[in-house]
Protein backbone atom coordinates (compact mmCIF):
# COMPACT_ATOMS: atom_id res chain seq x y z
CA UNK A 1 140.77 -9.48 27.59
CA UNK A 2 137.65 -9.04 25.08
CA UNK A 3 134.33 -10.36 26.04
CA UNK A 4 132.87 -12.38 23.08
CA UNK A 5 129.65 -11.73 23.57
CA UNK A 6 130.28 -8.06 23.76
CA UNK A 7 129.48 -6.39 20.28
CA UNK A 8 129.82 -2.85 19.62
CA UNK A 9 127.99 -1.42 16.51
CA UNK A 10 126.11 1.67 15.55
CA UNK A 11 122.62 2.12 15.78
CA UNK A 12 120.07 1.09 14.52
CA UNK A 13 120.06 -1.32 17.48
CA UNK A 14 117.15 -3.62 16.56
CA UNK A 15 116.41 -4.20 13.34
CA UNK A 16 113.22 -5.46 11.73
CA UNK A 17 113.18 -9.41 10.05
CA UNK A 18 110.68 -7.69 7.60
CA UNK A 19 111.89 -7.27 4.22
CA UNK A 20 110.91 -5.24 0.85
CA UNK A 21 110.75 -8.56 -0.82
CA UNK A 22 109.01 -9.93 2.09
CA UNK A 23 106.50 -7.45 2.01
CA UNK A 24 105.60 -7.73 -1.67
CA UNK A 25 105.17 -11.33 -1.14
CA UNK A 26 102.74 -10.98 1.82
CA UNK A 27 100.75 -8.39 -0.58
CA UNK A 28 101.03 -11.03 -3.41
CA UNK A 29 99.66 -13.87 -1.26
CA UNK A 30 96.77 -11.39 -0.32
CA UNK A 31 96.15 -10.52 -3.98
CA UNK A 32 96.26 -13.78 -5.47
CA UNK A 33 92.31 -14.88 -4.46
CA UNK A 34 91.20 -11.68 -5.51
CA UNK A 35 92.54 -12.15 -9.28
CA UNK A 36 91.59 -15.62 -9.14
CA UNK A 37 87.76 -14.41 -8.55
CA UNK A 38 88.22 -11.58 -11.08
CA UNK A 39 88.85 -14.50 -13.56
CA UNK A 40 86.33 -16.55 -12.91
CA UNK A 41 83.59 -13.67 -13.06
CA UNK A 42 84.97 -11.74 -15.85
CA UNK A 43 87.10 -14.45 -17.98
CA UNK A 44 90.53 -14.80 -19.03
CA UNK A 45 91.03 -11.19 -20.49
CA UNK A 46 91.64 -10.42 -16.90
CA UNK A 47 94.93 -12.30 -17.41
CA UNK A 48 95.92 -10.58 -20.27
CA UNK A 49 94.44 -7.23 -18.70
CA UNK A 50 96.91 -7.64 -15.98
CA UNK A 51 99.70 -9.51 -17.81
CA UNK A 52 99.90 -5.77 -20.38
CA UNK A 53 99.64 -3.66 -17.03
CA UNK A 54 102.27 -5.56 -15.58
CA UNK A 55 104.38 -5.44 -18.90
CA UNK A 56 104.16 -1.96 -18.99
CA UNK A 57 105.35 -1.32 -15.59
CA UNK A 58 108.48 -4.12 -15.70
CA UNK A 59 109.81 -2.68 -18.52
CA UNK A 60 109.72 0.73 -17.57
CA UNK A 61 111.48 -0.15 -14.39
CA UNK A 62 113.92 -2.06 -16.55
CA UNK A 63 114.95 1.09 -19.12
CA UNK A 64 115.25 3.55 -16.35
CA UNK A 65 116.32 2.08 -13.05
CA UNK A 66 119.92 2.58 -12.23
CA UNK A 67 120.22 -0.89 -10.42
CA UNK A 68 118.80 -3.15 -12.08
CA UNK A 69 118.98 -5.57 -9.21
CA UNK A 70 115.56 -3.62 -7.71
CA UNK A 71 113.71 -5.33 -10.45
CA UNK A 72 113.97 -8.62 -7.83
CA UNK A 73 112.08 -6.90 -5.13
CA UNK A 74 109.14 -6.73 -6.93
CA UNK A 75 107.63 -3.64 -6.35
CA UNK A 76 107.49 -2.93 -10.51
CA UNK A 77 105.32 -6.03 -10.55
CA UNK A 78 102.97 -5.37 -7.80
CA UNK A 79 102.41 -2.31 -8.87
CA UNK A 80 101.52 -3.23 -12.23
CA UNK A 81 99.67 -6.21 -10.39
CA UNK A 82 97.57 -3.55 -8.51
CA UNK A 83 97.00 -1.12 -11.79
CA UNK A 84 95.52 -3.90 -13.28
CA UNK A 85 92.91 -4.79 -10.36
CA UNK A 86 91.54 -1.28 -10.68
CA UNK A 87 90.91 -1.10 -14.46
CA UNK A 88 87.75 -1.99 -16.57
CA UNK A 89 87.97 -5.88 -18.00
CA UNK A 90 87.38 -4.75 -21.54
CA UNK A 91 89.70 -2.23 -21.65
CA UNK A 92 92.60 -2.91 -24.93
CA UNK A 93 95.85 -4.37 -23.75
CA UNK A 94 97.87 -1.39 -25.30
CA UNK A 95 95.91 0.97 -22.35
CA UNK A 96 96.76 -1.04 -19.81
CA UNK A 97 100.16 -1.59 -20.97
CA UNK A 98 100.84 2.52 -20.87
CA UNK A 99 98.85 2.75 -17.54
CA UNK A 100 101.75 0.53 -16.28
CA UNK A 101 104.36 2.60 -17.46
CA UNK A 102 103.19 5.67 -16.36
CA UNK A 103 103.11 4.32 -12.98
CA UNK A 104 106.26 3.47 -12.89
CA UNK A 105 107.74 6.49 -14.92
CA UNK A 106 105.98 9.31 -13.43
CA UNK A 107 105.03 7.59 -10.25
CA UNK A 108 107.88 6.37 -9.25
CA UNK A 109 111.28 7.15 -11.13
CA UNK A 110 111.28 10.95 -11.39
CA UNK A 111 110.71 10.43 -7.44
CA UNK A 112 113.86 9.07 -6.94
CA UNK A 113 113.29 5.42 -7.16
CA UNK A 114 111.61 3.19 -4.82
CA UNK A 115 110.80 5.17 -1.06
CA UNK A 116 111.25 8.20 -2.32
CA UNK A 117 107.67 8.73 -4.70
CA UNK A 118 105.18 11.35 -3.17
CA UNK A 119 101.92 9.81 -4.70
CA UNK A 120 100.60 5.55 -5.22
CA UNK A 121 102.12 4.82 -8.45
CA UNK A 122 99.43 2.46 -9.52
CA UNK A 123 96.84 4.51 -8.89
CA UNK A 124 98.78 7.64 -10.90
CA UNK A 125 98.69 5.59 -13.82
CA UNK A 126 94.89 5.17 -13.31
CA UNK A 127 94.30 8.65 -13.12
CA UNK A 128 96.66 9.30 -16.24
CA UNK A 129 94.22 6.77 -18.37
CA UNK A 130 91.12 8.05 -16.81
CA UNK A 131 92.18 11.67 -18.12
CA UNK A 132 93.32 10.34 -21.32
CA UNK A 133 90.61 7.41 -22.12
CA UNK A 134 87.83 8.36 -20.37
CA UNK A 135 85.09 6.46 -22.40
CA UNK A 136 87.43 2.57 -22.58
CA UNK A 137 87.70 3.61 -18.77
CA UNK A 138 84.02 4.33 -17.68
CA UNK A 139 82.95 1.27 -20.06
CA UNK A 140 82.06 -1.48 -17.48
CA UNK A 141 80.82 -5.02 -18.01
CA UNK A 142 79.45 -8.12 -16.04
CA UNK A 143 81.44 -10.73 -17.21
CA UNK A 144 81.81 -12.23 -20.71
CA UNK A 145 79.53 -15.32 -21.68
CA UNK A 146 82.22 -18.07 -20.53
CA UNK A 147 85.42 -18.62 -18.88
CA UNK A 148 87.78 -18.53 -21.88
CA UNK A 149 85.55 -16.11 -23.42
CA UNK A 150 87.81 -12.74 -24.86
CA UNK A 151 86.71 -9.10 -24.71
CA UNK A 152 86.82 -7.83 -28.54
CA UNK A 153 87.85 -4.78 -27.39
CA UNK A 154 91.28 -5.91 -25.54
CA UNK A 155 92.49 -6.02 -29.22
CA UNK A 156 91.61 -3.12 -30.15
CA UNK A 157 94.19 -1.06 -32.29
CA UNK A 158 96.01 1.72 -30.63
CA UNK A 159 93.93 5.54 -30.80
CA UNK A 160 91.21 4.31 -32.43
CA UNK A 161 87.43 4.27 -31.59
CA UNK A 162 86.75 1.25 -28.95
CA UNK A 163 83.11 -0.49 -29.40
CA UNK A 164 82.14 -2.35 -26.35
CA UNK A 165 78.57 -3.12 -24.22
CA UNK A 166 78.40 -0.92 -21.16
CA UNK A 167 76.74 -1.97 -17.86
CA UNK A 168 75.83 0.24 -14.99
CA UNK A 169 78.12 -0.04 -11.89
CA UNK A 170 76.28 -0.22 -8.42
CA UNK A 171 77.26 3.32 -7.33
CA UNK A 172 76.81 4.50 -10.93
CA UNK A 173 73.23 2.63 -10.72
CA UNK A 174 72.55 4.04 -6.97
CA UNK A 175 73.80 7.93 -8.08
CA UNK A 176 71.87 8.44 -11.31
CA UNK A 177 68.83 6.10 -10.98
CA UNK A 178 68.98 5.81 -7.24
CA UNK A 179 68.85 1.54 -7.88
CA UNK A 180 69.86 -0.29 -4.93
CA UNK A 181 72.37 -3.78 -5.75
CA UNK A 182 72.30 -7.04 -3.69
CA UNK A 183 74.27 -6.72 -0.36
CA UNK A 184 75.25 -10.70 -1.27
CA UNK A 185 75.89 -9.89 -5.21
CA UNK A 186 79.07 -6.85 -3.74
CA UNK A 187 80.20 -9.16 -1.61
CA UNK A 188 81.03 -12.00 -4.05
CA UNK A 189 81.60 -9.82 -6.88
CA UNK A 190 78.89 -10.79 -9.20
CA UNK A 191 78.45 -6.54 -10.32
CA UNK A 192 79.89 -4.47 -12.56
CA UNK A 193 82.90 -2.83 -12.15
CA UNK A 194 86.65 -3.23 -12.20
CA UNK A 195 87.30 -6.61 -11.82
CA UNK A 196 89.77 -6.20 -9.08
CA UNK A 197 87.33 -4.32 -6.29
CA UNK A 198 84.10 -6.24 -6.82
CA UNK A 199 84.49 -9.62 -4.40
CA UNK A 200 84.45 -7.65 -1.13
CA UNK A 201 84.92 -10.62 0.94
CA UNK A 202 87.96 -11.77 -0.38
CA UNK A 203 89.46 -8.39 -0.47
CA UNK A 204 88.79 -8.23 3.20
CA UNK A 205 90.38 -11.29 4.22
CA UNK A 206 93.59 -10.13 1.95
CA UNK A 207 93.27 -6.89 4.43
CA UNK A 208 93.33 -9.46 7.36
CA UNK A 209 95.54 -11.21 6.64
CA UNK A 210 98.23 -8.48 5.47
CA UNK A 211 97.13 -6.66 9.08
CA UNK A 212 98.10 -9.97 10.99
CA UNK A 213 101.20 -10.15 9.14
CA UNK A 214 102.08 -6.53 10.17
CA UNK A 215 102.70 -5.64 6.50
CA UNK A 216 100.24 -2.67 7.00
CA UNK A 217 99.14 -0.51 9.56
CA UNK A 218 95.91 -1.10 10.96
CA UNK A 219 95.05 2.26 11.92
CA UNK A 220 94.71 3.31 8.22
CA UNK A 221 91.68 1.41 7.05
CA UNK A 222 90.38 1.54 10.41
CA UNK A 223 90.12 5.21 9.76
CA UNK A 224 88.49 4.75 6.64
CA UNK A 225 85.72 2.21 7.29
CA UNK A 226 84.79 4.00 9.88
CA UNK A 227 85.18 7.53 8.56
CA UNK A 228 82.82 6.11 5.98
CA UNK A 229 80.16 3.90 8.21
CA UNK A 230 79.94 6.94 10.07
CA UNK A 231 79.13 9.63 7.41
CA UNK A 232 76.75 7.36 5.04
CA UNK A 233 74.66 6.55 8.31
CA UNK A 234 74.02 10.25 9.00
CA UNK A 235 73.31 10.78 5.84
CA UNK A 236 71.06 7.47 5.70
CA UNK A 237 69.20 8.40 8.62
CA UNK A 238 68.21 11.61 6.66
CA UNK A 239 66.99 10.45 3.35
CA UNK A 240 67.29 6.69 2.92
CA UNK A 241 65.33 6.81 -0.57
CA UNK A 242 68.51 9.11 -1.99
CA UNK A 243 71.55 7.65 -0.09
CA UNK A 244 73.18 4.63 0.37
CA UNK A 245 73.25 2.43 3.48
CA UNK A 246 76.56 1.97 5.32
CA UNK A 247 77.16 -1.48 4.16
CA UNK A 248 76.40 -0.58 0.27
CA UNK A 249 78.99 2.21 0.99
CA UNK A 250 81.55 -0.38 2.11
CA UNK A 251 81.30 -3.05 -0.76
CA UNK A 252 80.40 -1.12 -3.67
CA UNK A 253 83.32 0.31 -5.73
CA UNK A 254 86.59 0.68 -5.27
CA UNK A 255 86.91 0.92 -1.27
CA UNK A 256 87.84 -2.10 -0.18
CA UNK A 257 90.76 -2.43 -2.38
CA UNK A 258 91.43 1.40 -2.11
CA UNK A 259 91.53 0.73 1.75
CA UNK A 260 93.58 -2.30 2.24
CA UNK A 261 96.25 -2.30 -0.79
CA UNK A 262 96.48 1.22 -1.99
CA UNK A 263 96.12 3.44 1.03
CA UNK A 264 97.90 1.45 3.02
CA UNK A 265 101.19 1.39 0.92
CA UNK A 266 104.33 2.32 3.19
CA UNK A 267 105.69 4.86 1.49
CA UNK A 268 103.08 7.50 0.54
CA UNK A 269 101.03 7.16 3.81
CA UNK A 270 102.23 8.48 7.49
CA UNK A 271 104.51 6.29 9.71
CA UNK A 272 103.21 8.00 13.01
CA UNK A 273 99.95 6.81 14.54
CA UNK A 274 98.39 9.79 14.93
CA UNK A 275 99.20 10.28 11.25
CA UNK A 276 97.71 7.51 10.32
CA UNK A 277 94.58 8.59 11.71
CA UNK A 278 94.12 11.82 10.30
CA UNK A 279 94.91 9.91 7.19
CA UNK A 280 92.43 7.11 6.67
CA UNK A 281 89.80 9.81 8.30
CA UNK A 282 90.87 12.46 5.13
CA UNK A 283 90.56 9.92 2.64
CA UNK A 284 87.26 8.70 4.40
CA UNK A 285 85.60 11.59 4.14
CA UNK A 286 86.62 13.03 0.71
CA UNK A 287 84.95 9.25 -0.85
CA UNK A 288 81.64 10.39 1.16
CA UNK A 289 81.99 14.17 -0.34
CA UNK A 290 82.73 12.83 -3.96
CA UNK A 291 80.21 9.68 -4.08
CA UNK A 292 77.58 12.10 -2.53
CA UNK A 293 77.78 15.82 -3.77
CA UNK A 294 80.35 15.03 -6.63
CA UNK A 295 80.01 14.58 -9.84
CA UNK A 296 81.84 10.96 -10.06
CA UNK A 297 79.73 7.98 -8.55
CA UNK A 298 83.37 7.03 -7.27
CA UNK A 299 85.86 8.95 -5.40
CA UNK A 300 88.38 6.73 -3.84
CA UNK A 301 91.10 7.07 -6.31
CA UNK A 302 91.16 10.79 -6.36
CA UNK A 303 90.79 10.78 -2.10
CA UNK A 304 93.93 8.73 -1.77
CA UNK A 305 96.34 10.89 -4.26
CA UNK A 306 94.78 13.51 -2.57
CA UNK A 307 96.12 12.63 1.11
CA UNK A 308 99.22 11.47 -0.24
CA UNK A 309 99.78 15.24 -1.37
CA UNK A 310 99.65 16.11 2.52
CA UNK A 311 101.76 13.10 3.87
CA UNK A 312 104.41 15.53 4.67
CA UNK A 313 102.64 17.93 6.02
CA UNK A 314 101.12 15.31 8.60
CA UNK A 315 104.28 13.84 9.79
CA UNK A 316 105.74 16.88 9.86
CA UNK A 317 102.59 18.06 12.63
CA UNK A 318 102.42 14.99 14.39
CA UNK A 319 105.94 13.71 15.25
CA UNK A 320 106.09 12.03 18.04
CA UNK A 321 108.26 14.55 21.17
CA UNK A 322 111.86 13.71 21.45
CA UNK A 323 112.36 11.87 24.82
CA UNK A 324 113.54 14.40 27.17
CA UNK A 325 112.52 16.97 25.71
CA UNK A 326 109.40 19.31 27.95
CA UNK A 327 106.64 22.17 26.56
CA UNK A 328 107.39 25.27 25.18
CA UNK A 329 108.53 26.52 28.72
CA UNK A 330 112.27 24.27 28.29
């Protein structure tokens, strides 16, 4: 006689409620006060800023994904969502319409598809139009005169020259003219910058709230803020005239965002804990080595591809042991 509530299956045994879609949801939720803040400091060309970034990367996804049903999971709009957040407001629509295909293209697709890519997509497509455009890149403003205001320059015509008002960024103020910025102006986001990482508060409560949701792993930008606190203090305790405190480390530039929403990403960051540690403390320290001794006021971007390159190595060095198994001796 069977027992009904006998059930024979194949492991996996438990199984996790969490989903992909899930997931990109509980990163949407986190992202959505963050590009409602971008838009009220630097106008509507955020939207459209985002909208051609997102574009770029939905199509692409579109054309050359096998299944067509992952376009529902939304990872080719997040990503494009995230591109966006890291680029300059005045940049022209048609940039930020190829950064999102690149993402997705080289990224992404000639990985495999979805779970199998080695590096962030969204910030690959970055680094492609930071390569490519450096000038509409490094071309920074505060915010345009009003609300519905447009950047001239987000219509600009494809490959030709782009004219637009440049304002200092705090780290690019603090490197080259050793200018300090208002702790209170980085944390709402009234600076310079890419619209995306300039309201530190709000980008930390996204972080929060993604960490309470278990979408991320907390050990990773635990790693980093601290890797960070703990290298600008030495070097503020040396020279505080010609480097930055800890808590203008933290707010200013891309960090924040870098630490909760890129680093962070599932798939090209370790699963084991102790991989996740040596991971946010890499990426910590190559931000200090670039801000400080490089010759970019900003380093996160290029610290994060960088550790993704040795994701493998990591996991491959700090597997957990196989229960059962002894030292070297067995």
């Amino acid at each position: 006689m069977k027992d009904p509530k006998l059930v024979v299956q194949a492991a996996p045994f438990l199984q996790q409620g969490l989903t992909t879609p899930q997931a990109m949801l509980d990163v949407f939720y986190a992202l959505i006060p963050i590009t409602i803040a971008s838009i009220w400091f630097f106008g509507i060309s955020v939207l459209l800023v985002l909208l051609a970034s997102i574009a770029g990367a939905v199509l692409t996804e579109w054309l050359f994904s096998s299944n067509k049903a992952s376009l529902w999971d939304g990872s080719a709009v997040l990503t494009g969502l995230l591109l966006g957040l890291t680029l300059p407001p005045a940049l022209p629509l048609w940039m930020a319409f190829i950064g999102g295909v690149v993402s997705i293209g080289l990224g992404k697709m000639v990985w495999g598809g979805l779970g199998n890519n080695l590096f962030n997509p969204a910030l690959l497509g970055r680094a492609f139009l930071l390569a490519n455009f450096p000038n509409a890149m490094t071309t920074w403003t505060s915010g345009p005169t009003g609300l519905f205001n447009l950047y001239p320059s987000n219509f600009a015509i494809p490959f030709m020259q782009v004219d637009a008002v440049s304002s200092a960024t705090p780290l690019g103020l603090m490197k080259f003219q050793q200018q300090d910025t208002p702790l209170l102006d980085l944390m709402i986001g009234n600076t310079a910058g890419s619209f995306g990482e300039t309201c530190g508060l709000l980008i930390i409560l996204g972080g929060l709230y993604l960490i309470l949701r278990r979408s991320i792993d907390w050990r990773i930008p635990t790693a980093i803020l601290s890797t960070v606190i703990i290298f600008t203090s030495l070097l503020f305790m040396l020279d505080s005239t010609r480097y930055p405190d800890p808590l203008f480390a933290v707010f200013s530039g891309g960090l924040l965002l870098g630490t909760f929403f890129m680093a962070t990403d599932p798939v090209t960051s370790p699963l084991t804990p102790k991989g996740a540690w040596l991971f946010g403390i890499g990426i910590g320290i190559i931000v200090v080595l670039i801000r400080v001794f490089g010759g970019f006021p900003e380093g996160v971007m290029y610290a994060i591809l960088l550790m993704n390159a040795t994701v493998p190595l990591i996991e491959r060095y700090t597997q957990p042991r196989a229960f059962g198994r002894g030292g070297a001796h067995d």
